[in-house]
N, C-alpha and C. Protein backbone atom coordinates (compact mmCIF):
# COMPACT_ATOMS: atom_id res chain seq x y z
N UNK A 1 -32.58 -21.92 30.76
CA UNK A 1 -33.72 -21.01 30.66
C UNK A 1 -34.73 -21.28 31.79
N UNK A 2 -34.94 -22.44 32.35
CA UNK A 2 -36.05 -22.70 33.36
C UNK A 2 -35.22 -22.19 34.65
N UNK A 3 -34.09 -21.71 34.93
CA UNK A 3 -33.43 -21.04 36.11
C UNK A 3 -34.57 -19.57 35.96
N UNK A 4 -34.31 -18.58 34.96
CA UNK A 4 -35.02 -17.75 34.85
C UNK A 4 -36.22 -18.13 35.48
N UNK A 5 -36.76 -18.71 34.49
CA UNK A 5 -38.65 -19.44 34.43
C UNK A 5 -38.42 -19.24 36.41
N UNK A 6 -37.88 -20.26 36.85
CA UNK A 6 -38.32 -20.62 38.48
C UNK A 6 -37.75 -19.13 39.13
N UNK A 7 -36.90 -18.17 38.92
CA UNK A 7 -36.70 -17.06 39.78
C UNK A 7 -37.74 -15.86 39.38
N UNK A 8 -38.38 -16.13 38.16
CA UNK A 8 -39.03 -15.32 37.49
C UNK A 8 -40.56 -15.62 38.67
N UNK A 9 -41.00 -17.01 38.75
CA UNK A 9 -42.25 -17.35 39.61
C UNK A 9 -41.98 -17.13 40.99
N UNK A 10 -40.67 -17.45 41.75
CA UNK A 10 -40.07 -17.44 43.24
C UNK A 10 -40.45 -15.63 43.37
N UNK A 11 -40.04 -14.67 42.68
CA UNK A 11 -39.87 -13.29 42.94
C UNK A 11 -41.69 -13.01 43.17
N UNK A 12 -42.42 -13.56 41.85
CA UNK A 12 -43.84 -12.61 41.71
C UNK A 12 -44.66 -13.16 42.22
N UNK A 13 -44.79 -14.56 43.44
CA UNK A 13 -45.59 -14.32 44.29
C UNK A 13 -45.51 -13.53 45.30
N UNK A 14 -43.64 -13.23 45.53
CA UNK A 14 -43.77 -12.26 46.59
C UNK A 14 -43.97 -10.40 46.05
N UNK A 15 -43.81 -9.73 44.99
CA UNK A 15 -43.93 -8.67 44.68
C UNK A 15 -45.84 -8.77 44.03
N UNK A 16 -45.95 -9.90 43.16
CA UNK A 16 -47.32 -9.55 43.00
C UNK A 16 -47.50 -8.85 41.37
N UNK A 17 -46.76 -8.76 40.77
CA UNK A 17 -46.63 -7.67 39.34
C UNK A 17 -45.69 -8.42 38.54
N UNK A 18 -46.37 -8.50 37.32
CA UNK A 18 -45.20 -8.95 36.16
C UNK A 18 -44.11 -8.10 35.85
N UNK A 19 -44.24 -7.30 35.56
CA UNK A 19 -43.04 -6.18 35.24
C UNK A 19 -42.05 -6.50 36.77
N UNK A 20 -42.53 -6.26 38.06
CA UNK A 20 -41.69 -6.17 39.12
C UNK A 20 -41.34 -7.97 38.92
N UNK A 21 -41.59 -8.39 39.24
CA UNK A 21 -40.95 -10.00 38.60
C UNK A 21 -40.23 -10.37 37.25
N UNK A 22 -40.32 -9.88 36.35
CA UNK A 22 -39.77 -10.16 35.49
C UNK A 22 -38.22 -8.93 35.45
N UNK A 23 -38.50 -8.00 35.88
CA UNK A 23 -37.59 -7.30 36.18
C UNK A 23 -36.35 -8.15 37.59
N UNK A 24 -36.66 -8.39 38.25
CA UNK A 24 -35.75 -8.79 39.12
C UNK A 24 -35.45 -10.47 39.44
N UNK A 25 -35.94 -10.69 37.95
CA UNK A 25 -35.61 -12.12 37.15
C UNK A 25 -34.87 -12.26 36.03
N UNK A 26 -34.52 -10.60 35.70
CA UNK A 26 -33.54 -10.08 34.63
C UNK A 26 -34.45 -10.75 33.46
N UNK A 27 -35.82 -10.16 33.29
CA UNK A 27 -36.02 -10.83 31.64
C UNK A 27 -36.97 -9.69 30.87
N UNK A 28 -37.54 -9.69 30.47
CA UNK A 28 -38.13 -8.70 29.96
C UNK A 28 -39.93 -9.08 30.52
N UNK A 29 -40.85 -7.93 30.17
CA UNK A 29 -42.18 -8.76 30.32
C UNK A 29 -42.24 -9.79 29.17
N UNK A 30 -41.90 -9.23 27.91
CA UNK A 30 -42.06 -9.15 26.95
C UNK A 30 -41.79 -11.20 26.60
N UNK A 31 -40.59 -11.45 27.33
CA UNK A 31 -39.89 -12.94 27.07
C UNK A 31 -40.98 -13.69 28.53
N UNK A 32 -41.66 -12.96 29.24
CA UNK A 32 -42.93 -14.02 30.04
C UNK A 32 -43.99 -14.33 29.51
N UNK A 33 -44.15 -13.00 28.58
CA UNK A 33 -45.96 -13.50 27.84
C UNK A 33 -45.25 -14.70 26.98
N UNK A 34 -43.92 -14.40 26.38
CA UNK A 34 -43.58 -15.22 25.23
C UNK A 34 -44.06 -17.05 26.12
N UNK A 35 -43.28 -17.25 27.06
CA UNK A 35 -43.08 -18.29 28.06
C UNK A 35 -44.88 -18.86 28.19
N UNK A 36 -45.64 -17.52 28.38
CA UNK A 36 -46.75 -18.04 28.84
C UNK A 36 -47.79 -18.72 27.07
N UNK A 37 -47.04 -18.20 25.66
CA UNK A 37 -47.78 -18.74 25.19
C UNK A 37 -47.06 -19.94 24.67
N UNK A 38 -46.33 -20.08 25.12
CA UNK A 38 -44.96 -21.48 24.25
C UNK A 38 -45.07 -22.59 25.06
N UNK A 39 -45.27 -22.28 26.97
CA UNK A 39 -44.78 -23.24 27.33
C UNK A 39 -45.68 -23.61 28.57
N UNK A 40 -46.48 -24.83 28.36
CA UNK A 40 -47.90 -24.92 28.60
C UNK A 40 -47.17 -25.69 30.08
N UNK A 41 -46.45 -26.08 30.50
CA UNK A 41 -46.07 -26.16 31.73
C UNK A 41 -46.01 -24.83 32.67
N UNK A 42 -45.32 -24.20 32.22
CA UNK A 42 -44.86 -22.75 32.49
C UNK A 42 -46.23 -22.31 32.83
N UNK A 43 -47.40 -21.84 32.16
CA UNK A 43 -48.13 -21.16 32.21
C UNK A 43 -49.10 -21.90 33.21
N UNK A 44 -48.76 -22.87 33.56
CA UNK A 44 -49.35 -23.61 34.88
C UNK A 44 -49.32 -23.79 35.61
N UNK A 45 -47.59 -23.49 35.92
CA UNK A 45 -47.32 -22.82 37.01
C UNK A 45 -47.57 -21.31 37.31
N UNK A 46 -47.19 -21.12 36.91
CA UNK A 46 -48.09 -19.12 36.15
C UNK A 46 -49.24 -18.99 37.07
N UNK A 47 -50.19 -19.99 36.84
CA UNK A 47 -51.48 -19.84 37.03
C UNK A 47 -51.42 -20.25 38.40
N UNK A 48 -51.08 -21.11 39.04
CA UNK A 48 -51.31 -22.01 40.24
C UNK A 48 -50.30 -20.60 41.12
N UNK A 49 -49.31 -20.10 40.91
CA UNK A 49 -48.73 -18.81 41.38
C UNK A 49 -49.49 -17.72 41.59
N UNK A 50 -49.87 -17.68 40.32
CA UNK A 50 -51.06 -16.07 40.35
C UNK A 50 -52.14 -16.39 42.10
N UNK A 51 -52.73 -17.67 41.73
CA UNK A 51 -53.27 -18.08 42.05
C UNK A 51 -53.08 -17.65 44.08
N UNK A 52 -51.63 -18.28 44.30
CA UNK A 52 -50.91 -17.80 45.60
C UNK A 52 -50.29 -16.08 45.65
N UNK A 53 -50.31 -15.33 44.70
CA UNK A 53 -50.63 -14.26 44.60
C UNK A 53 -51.48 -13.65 45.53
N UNK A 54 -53.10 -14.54 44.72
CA UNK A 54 -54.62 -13.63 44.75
C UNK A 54 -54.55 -13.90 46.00
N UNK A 55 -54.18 -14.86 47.06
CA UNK A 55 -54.14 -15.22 48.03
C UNK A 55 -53.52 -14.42 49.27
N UNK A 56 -52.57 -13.80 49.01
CA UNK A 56 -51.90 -13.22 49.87
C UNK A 56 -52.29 -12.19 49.68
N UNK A 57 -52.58 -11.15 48.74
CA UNK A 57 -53.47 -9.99 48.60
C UNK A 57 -54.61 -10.60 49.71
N UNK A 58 -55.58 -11.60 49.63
CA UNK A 58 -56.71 -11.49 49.95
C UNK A 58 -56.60 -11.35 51.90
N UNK A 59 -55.08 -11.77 51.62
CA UNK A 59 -55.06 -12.17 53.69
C UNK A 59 -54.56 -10.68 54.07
N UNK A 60 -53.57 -9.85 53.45
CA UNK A 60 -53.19 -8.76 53.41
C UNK A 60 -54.46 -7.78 53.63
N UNK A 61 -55.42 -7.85 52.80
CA UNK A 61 -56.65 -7.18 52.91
C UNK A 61 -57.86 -7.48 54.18
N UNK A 62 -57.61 -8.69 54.44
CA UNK A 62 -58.49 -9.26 55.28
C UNK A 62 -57.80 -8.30 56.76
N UNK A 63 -56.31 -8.39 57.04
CA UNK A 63 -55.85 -8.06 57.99
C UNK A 63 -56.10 -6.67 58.35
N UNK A 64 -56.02 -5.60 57.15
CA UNK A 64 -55.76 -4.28 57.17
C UNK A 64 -57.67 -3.99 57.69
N UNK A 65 -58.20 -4.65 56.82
CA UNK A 65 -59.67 -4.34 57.31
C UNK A 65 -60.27 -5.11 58.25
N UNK A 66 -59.58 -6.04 58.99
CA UNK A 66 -60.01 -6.15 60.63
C UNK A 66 -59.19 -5.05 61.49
N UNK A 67 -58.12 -4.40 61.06
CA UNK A 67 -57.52 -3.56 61.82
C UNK A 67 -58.36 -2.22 62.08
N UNK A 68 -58.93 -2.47 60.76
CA UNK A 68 -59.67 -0.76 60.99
C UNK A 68 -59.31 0.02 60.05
N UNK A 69 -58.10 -0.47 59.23
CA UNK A 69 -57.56 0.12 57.95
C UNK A 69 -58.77 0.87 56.73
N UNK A 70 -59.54 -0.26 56.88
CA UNK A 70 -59.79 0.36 55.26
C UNK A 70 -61.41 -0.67 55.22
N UNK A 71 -62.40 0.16 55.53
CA UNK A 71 -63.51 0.11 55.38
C UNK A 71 -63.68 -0.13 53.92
N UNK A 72 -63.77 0.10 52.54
CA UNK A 72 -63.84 0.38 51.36
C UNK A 72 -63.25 -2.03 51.61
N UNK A 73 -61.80 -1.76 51.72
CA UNK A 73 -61.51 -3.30 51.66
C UNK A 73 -62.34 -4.21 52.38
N UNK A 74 -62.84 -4.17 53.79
CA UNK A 74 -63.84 -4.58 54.32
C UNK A 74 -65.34 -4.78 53.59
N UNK A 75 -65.46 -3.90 52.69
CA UNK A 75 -66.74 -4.25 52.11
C UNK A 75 -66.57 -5.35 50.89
N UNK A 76 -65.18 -4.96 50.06
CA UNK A 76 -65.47 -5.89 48.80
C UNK A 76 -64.91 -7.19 49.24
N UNK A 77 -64.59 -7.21 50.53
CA UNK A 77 -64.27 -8.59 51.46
C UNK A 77 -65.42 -9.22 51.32
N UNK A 78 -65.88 -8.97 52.04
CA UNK A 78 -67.33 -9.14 52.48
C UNK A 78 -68.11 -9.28 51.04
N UNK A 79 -68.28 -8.60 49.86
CA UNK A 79 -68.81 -9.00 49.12
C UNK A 79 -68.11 -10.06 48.41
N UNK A 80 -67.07 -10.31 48.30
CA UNK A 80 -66.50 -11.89 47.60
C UNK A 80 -66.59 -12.67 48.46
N UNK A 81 -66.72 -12.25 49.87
CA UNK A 81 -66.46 -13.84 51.00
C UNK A 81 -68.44 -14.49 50.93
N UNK A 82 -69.16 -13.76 50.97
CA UNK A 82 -70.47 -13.92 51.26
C UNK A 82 -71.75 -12.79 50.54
N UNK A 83 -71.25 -13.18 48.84
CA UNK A 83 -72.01 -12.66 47.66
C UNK A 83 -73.55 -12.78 47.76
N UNK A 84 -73.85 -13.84 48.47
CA UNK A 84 -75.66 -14.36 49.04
C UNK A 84 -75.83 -13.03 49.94
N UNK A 85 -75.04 -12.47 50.82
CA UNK A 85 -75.66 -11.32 52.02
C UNK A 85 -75.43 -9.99 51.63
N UNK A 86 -74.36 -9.86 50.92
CA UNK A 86 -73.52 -8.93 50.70
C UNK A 86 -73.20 -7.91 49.15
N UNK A 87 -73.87 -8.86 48.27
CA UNK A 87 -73.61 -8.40 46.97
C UNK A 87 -74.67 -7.34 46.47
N UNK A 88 -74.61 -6.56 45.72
CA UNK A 88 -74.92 -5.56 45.35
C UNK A 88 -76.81 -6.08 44.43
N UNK A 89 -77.60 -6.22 45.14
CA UNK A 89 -78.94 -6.65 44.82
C UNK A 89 -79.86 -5.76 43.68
N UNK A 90 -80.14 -6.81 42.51
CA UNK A 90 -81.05 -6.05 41.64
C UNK A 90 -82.14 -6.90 41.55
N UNK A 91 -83.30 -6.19 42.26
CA UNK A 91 -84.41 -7.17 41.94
C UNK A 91 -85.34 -6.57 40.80
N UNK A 92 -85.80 -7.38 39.55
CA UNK A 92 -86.37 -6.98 38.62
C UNK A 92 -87.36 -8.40 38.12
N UNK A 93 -88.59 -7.46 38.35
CA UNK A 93 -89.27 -8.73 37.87
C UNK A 93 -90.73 -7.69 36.96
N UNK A 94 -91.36 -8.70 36.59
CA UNK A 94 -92.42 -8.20 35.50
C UNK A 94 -93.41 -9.54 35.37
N UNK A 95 -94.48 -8.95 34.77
CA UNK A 95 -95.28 -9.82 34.31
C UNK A 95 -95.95 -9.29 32.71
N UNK A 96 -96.19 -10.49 32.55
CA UNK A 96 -96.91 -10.27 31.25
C UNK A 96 -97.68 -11.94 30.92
N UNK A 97 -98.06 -11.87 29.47
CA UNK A 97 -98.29 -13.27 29.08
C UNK A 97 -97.30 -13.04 27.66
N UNK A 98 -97.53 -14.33 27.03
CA UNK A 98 -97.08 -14.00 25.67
C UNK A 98 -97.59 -13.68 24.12
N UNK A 99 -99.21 -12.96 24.64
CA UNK A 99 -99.96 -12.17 24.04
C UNK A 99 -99.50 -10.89 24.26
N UNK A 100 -98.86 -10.35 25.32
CA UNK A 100 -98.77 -9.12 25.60
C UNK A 100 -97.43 -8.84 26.02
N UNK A 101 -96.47 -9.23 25.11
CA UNK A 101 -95.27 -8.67 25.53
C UNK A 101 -95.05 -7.37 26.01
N UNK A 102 -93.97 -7.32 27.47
CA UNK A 102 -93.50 -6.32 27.81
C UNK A 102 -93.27 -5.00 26.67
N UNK A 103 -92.98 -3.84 26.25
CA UNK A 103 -91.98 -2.97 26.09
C UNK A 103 -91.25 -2.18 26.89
N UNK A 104 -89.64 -2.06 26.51
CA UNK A 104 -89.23 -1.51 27.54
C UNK A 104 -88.81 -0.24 26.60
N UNK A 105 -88.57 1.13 27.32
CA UNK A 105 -88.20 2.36 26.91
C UNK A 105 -87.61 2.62 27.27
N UNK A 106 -86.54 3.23 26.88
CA UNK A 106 -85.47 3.99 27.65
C UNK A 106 -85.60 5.60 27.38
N UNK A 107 -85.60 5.80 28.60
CA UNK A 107 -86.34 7.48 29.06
C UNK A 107 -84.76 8.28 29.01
N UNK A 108 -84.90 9.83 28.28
CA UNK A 108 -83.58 10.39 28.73
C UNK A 108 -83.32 11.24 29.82
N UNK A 109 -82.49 11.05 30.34
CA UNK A 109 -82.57 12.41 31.75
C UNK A 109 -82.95 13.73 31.41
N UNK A 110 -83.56 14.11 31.97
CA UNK A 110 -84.37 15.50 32.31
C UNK A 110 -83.14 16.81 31.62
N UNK A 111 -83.75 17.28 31.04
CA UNK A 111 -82.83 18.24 30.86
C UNK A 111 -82.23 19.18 31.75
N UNK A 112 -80.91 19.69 31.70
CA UNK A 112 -80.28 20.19 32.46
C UNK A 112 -79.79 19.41 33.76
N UNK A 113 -79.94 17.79 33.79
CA UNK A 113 -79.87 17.24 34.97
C UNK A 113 -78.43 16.89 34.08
């Protein structure tokens, strides 16, 4: 059974998808979740795989959006590589004391908007 297990992990760092790995590991998805809750080795490799997965997606993406590919990938690059410059900013601040708590309201959009 660990022949499966190791062709089942060898295939889906390179395809990237459980179904496409477990398929051309001849097993079902169905007998990987089983694997991932039975067999706490297994699922650690699982993880440390996924892991070289997220990785090769991330260089794949990195490449296509220095090419010029794909602006859209270039940005959420950029927002996971450098979340301090890049991430989507909400500044919210208030004052009060704790005699005078805030209330907040929630207003409904305008009708017909």
């Amino acid at each position: 059974m660990d022949e499966k297990k190791d062709k089942f992990l060898e295939i889906y760092v390179k395809v990237g998808t459980v179904a496409g790995a477990a398929s051309g590991a001849g097993v079902s998805r169905a007998r990987v979740y089983q694997w991932l809750n039975e067999d706490s080795n297994f699922k650690e490799r699982f993880e440390h795989t996924r892991k070289d997965v997220a990785d090769n997606l991330e260089a794949k993406a990195i490449e296509r959006a220095m090419a010029g590919l794909s602006d859209t990938l270039l940005i959420f690059l950029l927002k996971g590589l450098k979340p301090d410059k890049y991430r989507e900013r909400q500044d919210i601040r208030h004052s009060g004391d704790k005699d005078n708590p805030i209330t907040y309201v929630q207003v409904p959009p305008p009708v017909g908007k």
